[in-house]
Protein backbone atom coordinates (compact mmCIF):
# COMPACT_ATOMS: atom_id res chain seq x y z
CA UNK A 1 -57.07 -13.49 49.99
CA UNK A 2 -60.45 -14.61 51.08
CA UNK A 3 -63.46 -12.23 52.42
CA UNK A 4 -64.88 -13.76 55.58
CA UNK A 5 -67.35 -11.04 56.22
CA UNK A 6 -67.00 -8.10 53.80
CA UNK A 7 -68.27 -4.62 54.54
CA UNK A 8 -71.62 -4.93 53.16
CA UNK A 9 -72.48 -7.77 55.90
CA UNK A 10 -71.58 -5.87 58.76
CA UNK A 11 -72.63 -2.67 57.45
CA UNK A 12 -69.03 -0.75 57.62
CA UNK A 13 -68.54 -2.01 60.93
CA UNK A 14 -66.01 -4.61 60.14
CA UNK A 15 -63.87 -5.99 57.50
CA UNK A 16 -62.98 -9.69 57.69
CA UNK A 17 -60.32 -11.57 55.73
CA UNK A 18 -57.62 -13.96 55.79
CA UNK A 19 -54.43 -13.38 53.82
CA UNK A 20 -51.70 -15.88 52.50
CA UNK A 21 -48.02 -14.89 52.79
CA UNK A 22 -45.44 -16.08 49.78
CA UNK A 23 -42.37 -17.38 51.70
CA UNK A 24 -39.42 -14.56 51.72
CA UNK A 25 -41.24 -11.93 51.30
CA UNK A 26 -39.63 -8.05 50.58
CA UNK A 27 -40.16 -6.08 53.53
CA UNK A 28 -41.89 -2.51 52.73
CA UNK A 29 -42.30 0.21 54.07
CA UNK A 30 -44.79 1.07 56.67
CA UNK A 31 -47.88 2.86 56.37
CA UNK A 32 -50.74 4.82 58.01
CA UNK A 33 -54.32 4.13 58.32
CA UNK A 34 -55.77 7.37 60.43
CA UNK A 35 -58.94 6.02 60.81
CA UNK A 36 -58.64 2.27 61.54
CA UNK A 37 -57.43 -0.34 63.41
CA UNK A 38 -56.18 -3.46 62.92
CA UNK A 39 -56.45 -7.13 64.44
CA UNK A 40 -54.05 -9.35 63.25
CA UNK A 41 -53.74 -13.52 63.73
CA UNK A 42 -51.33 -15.30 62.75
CA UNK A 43 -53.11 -18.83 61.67
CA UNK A 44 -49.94 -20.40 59.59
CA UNK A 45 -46.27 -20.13 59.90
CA UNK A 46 -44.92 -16.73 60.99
CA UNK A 47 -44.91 -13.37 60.44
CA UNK A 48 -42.79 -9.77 61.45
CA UNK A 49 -44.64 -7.06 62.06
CA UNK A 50 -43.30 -3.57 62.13
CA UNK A 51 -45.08 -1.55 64.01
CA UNK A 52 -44.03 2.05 65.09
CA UNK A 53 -40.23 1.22 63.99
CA UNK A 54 -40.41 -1.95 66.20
CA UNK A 55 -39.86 -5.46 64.44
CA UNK A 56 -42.03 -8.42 66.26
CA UNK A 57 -42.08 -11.93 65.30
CA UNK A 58 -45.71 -13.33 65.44
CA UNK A 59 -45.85 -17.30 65.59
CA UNK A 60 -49.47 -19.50 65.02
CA UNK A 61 -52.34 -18.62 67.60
CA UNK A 62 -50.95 -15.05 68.26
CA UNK A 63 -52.28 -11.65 68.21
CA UNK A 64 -51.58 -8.47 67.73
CA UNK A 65 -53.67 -4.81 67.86
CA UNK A 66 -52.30 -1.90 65.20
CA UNK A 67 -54.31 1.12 66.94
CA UNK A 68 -55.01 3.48 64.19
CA UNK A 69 -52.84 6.16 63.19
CA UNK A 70 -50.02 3.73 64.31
CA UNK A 71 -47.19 3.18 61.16
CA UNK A 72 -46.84 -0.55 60.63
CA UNK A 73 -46.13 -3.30 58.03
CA UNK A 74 -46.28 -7.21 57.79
CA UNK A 75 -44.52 -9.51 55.91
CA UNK A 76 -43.39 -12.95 56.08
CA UNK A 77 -39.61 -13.20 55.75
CA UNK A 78 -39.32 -17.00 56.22
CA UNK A 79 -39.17 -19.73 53.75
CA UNK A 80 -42.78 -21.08 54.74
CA UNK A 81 -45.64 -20.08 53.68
CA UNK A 82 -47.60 -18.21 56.07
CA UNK A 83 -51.77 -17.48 56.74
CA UNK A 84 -53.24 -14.45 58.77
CA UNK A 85 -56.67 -13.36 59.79
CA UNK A 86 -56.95 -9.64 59.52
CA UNK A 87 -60.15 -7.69 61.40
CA UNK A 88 -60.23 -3.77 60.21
CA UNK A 89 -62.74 -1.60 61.98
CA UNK A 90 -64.62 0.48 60.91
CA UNK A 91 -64.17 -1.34 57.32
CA UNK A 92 -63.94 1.95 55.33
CA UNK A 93 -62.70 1.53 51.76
CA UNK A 94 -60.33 -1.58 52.97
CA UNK A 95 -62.21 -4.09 50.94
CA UNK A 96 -61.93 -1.77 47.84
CA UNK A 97 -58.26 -1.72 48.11
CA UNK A 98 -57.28 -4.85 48.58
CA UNK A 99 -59.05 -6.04 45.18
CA UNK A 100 -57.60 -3.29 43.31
CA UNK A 101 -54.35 -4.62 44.91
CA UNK A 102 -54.47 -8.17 44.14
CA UNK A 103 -56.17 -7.54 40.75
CA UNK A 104 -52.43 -5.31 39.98
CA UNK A 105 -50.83 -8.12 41.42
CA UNK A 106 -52.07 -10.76 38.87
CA UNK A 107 -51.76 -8.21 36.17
CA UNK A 108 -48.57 -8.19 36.42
């Protein structure tokens, strides 16, 4: 995961970062963010997206608005690697999370 613009730069208004995908990914279960929305491109390989209980298969170049409040999940579920630009507004505590959630991932 790398910050592009975190939410100190744009003062809360927007969280930038790009995310790499392991190949075969589990699929899990969708979540809620009441507050925020979500831009998603896909820059590498390809990704599903639930969102709402409907699957979509995202390819390089596209994508794809979670409104907020809308239940959704991503995961890559090929055997290629895969890269995506995410753009959360407002930023909120997103940045927080996602190193607390990587740093558990190493941990482990």
């Amino acid at each position: 995961m790398i910050f592009r613009r975190t939410t100190a730069q744009t003062a809360g208004r927007v969280l930038e970062y790009t995310i790499d995908y392991r190949p075969c990914e589990a699929h899990l279960e969708e979540h809620v963010h009441p507050e925020q929305e979500h831009q998603v491109e896909i820059l590498e390989g390809s990704l599903e997206i639930s969102l709402c209980g409907r699957t979509q298969h995202l390819e390089p170049g596209e994508v794809l608005l979670v409104p907020a409040g809308q239940a959704h999940v991503v995961w890559n579920g090929t055997g290629a690697p895969a890269r995506a630009m995410w753009h959360t507004f407002p930023a909120g505590q997103t940045e927080v999370q996602l190193e607390s959630e990587w740093l558990r991932e190493r941990v482990r």
